[in-house]
Protein backbone atom coordinates (compact mmCIF):
# COMPACT_ATOMS: atom_id res chain seq x y z
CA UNK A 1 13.51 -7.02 -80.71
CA UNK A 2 14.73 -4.84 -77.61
CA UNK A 3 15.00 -6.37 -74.36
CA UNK A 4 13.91 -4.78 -71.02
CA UNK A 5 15.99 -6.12 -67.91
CA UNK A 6 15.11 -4.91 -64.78
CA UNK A 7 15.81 -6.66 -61.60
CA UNK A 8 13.17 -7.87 -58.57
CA UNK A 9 10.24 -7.58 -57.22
CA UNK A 10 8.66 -7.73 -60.46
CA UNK A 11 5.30 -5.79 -59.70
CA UNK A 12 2.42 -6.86 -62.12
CA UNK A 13 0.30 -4.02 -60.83
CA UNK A 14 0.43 0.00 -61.06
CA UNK A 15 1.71 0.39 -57.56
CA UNK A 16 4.98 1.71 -56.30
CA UNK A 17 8.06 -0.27 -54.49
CA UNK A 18 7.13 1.96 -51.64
CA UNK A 19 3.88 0.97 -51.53
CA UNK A 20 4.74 -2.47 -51.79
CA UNK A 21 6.72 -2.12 -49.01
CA UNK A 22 4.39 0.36 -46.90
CA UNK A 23 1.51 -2.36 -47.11
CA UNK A 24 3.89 -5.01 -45.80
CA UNK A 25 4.86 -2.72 -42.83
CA UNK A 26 0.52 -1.97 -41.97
CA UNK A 27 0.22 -5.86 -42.14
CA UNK A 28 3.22 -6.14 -39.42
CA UNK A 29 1.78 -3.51 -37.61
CA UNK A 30 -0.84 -5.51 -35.51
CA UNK A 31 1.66 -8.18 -34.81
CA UNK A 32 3.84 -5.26 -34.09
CA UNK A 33 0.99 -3.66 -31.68
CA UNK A 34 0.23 -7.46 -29.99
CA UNK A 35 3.94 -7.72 -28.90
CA UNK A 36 4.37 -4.40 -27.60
CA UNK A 37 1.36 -4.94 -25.27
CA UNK A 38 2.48 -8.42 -24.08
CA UNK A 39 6.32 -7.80 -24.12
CA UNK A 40 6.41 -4.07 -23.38
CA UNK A 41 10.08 -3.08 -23.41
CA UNK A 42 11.42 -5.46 -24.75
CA UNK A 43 9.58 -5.46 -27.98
CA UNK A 44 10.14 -2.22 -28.45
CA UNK A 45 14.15 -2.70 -27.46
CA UNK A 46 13.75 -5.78 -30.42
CA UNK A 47 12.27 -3.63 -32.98
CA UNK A 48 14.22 -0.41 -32.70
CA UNK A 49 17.74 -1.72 -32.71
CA UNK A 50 16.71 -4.12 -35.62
CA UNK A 51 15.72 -1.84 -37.78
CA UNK A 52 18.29 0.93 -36.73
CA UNK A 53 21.11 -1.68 -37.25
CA UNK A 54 19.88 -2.92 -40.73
CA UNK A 55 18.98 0.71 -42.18
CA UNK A 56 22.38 2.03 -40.52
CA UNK A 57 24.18 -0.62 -42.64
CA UNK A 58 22.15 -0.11 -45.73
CA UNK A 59 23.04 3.91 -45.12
CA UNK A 60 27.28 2.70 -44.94
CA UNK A 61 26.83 0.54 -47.70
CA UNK A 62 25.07 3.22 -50.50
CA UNK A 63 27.56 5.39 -49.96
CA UNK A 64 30.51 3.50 -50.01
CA UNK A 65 29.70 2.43 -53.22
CA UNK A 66 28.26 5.30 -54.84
CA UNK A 67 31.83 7.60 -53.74
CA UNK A 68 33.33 9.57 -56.82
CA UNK A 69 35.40 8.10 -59.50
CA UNK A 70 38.61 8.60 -59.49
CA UNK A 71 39.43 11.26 -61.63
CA UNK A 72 43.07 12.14 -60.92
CA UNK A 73 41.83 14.55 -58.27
CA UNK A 74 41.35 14.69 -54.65
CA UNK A 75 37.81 14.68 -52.99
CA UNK A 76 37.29 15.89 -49.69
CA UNK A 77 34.73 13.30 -47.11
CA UNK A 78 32.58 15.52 -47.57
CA UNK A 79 32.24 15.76 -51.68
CA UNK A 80 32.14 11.21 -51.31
CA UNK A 81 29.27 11.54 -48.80
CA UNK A 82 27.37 14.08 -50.75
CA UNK A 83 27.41 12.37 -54.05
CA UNK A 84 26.46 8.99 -51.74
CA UNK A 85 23.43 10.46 -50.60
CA UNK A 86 22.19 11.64 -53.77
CA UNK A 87 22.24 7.66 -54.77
CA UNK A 88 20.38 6.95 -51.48
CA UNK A 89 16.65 5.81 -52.23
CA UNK A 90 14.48 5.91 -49.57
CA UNK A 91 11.87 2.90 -51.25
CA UNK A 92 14.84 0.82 -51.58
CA UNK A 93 17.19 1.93 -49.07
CA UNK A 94 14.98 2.71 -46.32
CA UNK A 95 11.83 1.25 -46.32
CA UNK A 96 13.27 -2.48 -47.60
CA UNK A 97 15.48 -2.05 -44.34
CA UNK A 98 12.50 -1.46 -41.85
CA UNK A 99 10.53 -4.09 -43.04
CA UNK A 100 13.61 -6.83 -43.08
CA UNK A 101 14.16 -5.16 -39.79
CA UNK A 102 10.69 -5.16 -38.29
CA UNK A 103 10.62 -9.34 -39.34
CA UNK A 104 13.83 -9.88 -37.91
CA UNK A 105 12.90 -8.52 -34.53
CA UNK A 106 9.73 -10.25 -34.52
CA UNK A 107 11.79 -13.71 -35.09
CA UNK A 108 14.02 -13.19 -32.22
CA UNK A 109 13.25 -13.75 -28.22
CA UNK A 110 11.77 -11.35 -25.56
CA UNK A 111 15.34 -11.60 -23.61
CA UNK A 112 18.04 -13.67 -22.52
CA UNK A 113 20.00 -15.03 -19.32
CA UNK A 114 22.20 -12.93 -19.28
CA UNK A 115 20.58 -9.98 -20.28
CA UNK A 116 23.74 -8.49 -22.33
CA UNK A 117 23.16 -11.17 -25.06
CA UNK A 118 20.20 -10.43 -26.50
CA UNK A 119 21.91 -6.77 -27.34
CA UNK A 120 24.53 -8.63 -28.50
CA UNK A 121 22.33 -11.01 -30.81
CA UNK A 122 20.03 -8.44 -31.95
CA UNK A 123 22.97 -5.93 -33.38
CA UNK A 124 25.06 -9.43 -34.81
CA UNK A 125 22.37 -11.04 -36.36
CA UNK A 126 21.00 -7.91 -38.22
CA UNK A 127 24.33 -7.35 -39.48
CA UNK A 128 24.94 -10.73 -40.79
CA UNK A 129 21.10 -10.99 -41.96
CA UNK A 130 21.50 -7.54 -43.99
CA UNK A 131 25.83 -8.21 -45.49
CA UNK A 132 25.24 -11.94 -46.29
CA UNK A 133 21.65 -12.46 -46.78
CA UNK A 134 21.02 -8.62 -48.85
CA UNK A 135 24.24 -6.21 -49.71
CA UNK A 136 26.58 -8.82 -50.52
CA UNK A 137 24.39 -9.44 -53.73
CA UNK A 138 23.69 -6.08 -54.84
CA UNK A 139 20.94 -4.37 -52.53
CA UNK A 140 17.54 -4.22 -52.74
CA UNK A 141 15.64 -6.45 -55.78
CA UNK A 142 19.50 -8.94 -55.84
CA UNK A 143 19.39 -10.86 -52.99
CA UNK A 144 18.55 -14.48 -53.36
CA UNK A 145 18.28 -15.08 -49.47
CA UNK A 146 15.67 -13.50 -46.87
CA UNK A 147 17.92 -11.00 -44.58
CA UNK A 148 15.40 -11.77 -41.50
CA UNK A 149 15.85 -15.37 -42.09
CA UNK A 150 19.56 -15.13 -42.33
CA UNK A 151 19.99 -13.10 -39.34
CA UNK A 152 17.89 -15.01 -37.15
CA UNK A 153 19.61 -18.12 -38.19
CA UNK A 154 23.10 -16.53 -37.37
CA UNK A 155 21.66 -15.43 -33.97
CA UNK A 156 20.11 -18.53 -32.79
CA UNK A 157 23.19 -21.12 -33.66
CA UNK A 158 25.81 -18.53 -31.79
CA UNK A 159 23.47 -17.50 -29.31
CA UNK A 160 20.49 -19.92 -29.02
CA UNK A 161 21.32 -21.52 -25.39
CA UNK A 162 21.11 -18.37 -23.60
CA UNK A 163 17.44 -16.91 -25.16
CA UNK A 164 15.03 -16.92 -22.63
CA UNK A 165 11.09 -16.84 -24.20
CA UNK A 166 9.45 -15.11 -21.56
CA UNK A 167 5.87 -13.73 -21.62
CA UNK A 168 4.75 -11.81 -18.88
CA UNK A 169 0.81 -12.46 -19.96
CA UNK A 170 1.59 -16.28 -20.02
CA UNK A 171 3.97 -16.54 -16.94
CA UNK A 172 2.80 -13.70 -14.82
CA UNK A 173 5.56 -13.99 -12.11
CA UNK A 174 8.24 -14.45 -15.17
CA UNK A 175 9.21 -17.96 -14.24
CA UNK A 176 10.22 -19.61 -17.54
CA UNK A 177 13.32 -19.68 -19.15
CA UNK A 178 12.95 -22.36 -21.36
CA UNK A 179 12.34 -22.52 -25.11
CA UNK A 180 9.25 -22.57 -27.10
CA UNK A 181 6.98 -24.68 -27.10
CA UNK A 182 8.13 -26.39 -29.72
CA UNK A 183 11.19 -27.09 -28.19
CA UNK A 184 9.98 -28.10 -24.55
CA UNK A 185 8.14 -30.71 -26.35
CA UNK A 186 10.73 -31.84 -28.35
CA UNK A 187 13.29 -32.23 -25.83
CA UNK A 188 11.19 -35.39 -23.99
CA UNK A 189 13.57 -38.51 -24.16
CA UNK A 190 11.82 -41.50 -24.23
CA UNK A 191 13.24 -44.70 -25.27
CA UNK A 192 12.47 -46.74 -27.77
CA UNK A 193 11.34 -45.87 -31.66
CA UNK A 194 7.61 -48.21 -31.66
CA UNK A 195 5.28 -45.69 -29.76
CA UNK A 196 4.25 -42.17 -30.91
CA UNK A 197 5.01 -40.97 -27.06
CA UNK A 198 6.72 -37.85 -26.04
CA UNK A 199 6.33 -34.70 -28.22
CA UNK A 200 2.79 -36.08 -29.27
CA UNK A 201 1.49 -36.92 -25.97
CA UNK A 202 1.92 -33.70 -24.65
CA UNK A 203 -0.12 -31.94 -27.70
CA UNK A 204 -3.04 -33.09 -25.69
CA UNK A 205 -2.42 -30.91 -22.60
CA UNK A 206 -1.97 -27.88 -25.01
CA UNK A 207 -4.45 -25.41 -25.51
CA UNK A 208 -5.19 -24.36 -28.82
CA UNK A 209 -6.78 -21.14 -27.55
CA UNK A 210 -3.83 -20.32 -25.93
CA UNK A 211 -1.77 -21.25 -28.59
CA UNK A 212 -3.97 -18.77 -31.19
CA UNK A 213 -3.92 -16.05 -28.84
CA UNK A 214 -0.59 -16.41 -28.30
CA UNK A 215 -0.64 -17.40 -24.30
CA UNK A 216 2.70 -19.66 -25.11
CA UNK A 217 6.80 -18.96 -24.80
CA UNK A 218 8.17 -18.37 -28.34
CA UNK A 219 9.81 -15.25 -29.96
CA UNK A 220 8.11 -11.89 -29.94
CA UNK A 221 5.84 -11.87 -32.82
CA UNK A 222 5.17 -15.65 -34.22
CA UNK A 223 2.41 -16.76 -31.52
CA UNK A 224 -0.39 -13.53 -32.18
CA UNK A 225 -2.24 -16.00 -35.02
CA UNK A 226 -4.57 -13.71 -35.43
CA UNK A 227 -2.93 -10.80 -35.86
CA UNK A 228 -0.61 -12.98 -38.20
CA UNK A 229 -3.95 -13.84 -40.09
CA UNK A 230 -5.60 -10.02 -40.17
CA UNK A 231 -2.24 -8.99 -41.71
CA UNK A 232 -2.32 -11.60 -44.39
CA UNK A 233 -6.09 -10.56 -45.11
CA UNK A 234 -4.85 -6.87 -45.48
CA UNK A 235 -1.81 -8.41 -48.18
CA UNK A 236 -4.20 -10.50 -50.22
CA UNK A 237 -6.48 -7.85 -50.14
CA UNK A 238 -3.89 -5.68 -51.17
CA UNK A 239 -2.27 -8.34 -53.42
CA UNK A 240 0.87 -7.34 -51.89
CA UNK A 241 1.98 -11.54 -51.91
CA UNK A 242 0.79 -13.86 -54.42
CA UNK A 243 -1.91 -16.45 -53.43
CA UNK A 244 -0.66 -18.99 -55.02
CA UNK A 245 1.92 -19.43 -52.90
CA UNK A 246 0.20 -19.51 -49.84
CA UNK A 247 -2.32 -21.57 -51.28
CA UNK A 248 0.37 -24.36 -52.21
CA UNK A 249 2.29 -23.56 -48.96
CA UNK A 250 -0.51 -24.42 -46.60
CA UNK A 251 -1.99 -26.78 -48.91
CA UNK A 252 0.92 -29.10 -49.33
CA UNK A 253 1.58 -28.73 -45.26
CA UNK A 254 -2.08 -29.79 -44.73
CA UNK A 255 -2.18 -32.71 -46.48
CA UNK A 256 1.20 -33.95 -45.27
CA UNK A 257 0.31 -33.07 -41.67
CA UNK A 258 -3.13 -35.03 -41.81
CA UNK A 259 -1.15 -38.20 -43.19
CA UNK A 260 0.77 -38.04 -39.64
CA UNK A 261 -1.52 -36.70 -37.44
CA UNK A 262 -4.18 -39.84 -38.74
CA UNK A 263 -0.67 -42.20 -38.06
CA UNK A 264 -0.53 -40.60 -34.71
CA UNK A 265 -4.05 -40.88 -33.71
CA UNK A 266 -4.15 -44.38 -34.20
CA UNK A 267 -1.36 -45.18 -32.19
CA UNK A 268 -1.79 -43.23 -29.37
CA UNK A 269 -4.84 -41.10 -27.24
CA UNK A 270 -4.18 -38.04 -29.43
CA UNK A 271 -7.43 -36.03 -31.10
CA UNK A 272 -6.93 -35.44 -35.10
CA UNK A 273 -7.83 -32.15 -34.65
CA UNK A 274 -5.88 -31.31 -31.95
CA UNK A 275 -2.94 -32.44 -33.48
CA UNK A 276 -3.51 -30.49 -36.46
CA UNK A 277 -4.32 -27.15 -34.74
CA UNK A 278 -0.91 -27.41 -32.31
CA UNK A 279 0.93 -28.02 -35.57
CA UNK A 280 -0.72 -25.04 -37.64
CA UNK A 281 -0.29 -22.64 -34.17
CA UNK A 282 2.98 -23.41 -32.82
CA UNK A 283 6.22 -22.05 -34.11
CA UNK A 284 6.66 -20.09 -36.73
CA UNK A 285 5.02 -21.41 -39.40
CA UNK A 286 1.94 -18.48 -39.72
CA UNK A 287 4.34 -15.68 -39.23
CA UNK A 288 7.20 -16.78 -41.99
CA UNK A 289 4.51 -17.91 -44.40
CA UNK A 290 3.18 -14.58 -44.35
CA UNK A 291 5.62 -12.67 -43.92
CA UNK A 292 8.81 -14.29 -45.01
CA UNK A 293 8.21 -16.98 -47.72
CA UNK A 294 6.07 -15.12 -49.97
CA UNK A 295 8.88 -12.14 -50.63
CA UNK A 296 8.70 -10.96 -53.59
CA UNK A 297 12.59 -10.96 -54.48
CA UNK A 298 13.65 -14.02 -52.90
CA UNK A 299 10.77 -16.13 -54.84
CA UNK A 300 10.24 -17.90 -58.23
CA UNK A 301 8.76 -14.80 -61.19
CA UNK A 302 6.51 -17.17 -62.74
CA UNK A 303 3.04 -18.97 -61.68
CA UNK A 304 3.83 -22.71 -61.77
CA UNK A 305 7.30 -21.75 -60.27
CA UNK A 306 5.46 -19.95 -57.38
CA UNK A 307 3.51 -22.96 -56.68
CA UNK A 308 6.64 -25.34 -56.53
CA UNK A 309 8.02 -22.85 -54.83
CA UNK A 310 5.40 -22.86 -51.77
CA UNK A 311 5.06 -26.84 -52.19
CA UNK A 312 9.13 -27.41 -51.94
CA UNK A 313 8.75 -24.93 -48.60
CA UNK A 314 5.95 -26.98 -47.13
CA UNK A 315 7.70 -30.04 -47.46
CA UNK A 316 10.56 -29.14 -45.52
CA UNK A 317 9.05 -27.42 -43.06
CA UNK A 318 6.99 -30.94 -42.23
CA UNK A 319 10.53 -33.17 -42.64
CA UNK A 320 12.49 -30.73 -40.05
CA UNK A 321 9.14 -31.11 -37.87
CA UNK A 322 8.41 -34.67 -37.73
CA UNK A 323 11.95 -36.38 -38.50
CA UNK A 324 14.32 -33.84 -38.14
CA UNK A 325 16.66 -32.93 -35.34
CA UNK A 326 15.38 -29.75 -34.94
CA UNK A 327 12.29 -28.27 -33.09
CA UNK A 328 11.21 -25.62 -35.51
CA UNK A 329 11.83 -25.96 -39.29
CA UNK A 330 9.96 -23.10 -41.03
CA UNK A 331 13.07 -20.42 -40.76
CA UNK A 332 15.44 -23.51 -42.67
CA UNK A 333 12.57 -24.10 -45.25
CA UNK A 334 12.41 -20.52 -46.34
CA UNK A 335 16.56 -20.32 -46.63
CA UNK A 336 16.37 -23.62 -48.68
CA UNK A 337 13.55 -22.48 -50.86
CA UNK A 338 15.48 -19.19 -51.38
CA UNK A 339 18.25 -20.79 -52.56
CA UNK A 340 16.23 -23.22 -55.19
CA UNK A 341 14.31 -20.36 -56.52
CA UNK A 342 16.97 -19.60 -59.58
CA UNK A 343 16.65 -22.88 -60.31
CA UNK A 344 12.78 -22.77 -61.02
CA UNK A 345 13.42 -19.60 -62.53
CA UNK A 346 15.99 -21.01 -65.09
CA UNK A 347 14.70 -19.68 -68.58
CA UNK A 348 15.20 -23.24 -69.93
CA UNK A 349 12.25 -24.47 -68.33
CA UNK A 350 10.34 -21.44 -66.61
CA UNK A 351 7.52 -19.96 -68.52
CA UNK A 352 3.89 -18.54 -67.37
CA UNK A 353 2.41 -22.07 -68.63
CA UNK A 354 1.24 -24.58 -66.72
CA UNK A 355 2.39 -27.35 -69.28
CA UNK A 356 1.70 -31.25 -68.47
CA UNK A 357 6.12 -31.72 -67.53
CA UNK A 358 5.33 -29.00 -64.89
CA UNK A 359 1.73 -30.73 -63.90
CA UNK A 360 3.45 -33.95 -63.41
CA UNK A 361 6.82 -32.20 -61.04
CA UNK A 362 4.38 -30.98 -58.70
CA UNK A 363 2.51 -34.21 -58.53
CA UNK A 364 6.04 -36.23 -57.98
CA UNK A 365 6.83 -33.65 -55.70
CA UNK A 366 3.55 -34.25 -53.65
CA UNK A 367 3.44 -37.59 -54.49
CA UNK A 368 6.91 -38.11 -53.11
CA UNK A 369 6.71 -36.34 -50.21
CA UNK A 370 3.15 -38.19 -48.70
CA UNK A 371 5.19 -41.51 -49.45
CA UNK A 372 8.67 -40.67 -47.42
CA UNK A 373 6.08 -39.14 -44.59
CA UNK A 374 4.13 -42.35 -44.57
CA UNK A 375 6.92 -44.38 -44.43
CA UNK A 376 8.76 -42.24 -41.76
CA UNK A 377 5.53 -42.03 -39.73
CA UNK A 378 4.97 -45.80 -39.92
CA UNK A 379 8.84 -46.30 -38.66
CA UNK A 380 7.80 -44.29 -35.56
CA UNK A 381 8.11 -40.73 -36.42
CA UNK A 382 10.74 -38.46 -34.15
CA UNK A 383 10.57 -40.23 -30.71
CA UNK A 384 14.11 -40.16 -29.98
């Protein structure tokens, strides 16, 4: 029996890489069009360097390791970068750069105080987001991390205290120059651990139309929900991401959300529903569950892996949100489920089947994670 290796995305369908790619690049494009209008140079300043930084460096890296043998002679520049390009690929070494680079800029700020940074973060974080998170493993279909993610990790731990999340729509005379959302409600100290105060009061003076039409501070591209939502129609549609893990993703976040937001409801004057819809809106949990979590490289091959997959994601994303020390948690779950995806994937246990061993993991798994939420919830959630 012959073997066939061939490494990621695995497409089960008759279309191309490139058009794998192009479909993901029409479903950014209304998020794309959404921040332009609200953020006006500055989008545009987000996106081009992004994805001029990240295809730059997939250019340098191509040819530097595609140059000629050695063959006892001497090759001029010129003969290396000519036998470079004729590796260079534009589905894999083009377009896989302007998506990564189109999601990266969409994860990062309008601006910063001062200015010079947010050049400064763009250019650093695509770099690191496109070596460590992409080239370092081999290019395009290797990579166990998403570059976006990386990058915007890198950029917000080095250079998160000076990002300023501006909207000129939302603060017409350009007042703010706090965080998100997310974070201005996070950062309310008030002592003692027994009350659900704080963070959840202040859901109820949040408006969840604002929040879906993205009328909020956050980074470029994350609060336009439903632009977020018509491009994840226009995937499904396309079956350019697999259903399954959105399905488990949102699912699993769902459940575990209504288990606090009933704790929280009963404890203080906060509506059910609008707990739920602030927690659904805010941060970036639309945009990387479109966009980020369901890449096809960085996630599990098979079905029942693709469903742990989304479930393990969803679970950490509600942790980091309710217990964690951190406002946002999405970006973290997405590196984390990256990184546990060749272990689902092992061959020892990864198969197409949904056997009863992989039945009853996802149920411990679920199981598991509505009994550490309960318990945290009942101990008085993240009040600190």
């Amino acid at each position: 029996m012959n073997f066939l290796t061939e490494k990621s995305p695995h497409i089960r369908r008759k279309d191309s890489l490139f058009r794998m790619l192009l479909d993901v690049c029409i479903a950014l494009f209304p998020v794309e069009a959404m921040a332009i209008v609200v953020y006006g140079w500055n989008a545009v300043r987000n996106i081009f360097i992004s994805v001029f930084v990240m295809a730059a460096a997939e250019f340098v890296c191509v040819l530097l390791r595609n140059r000629i043998p050695y063959d006892g002679n001497k090759h001029t520049f010129k003969e290396h970068f000519l036998h470079g390009v004729k590796a260079y690929s534009i589905p894999a070494n083009l377009m896989a750069p302007i998506v990564s680079g189109a999601i990266f800029a969409l994860i990062m700020p309008p601006s910063s105080d001062p200015l010079p940074i947010i050049y400064i973060a763009l250019i650093t974080g695509a770099l690191v987001g496109i070596i460590l998170g992409k080239l370092v493993f081999g290019g395009t279909g290797q990579n166990i991390f998403n570059p976006a993610a990386v990058g915007m990790v890198f950029a917000k731990v080095c250079f998160g205290s000076k990002f300023s999340y501006v909207s000129s729509w939302y603060f017409p005379e350009g007042v703010y120059t706090g965080g998100t959302l997310l974070t201005g409600l996070d950062s309310i100290h008030v002592a003692g651990m027994s009350d659900f105060v704080g963070k959840y009061a202040e859901i109820g003076n949040t408006s969840i139309l604002d929040m879906f039409l993205g009328r909020m501070p956050g980074v470029i591209g994350e609060a336009f929900s439903f632009m977020i939502l018509l491009g994840l129609v226009y995937l499904l549609v396309r079956r350019a991401l697999d259903w399954r893990v959105e399905a488990s993703f949102f699912g699993t976040f769902l459940v575990l959300m209504s288990l606090a937001g009933l704790i929280v409801s009963t404890r203080i004057d906060v509506n059910f529903f609008q707990f739920m819809g602030f927690e659904l809106l805010s941060g970036g949990l639309l945009f990387g569950a479109v966009y980020m979590l369901s890449d096809p490289v960085t996630m599990p091959i098979t079905s029942p892996g693709r469903v742990m997959y989304g479930m393990i994601a969803a679970c950490i994303t509600v942790f980091i949100r309710l217990f964690g020390a951190l406002p946002e948690g999405m970006v973290y779950a997405i590196l984390i489920s990256n990184m546990l995806a060749p272990v689902i994937d092992r061959p020892r246990w990864a198969s197409q089947r949904y056997t009863w061993k992989k039945i009853l993991a996802l149920g411990i798994i679920g199981s598991t994670a509505l009994l550490l939420v309960g318990l945290g919830m009942g101990f008085g959630g993240k009040v600190a």
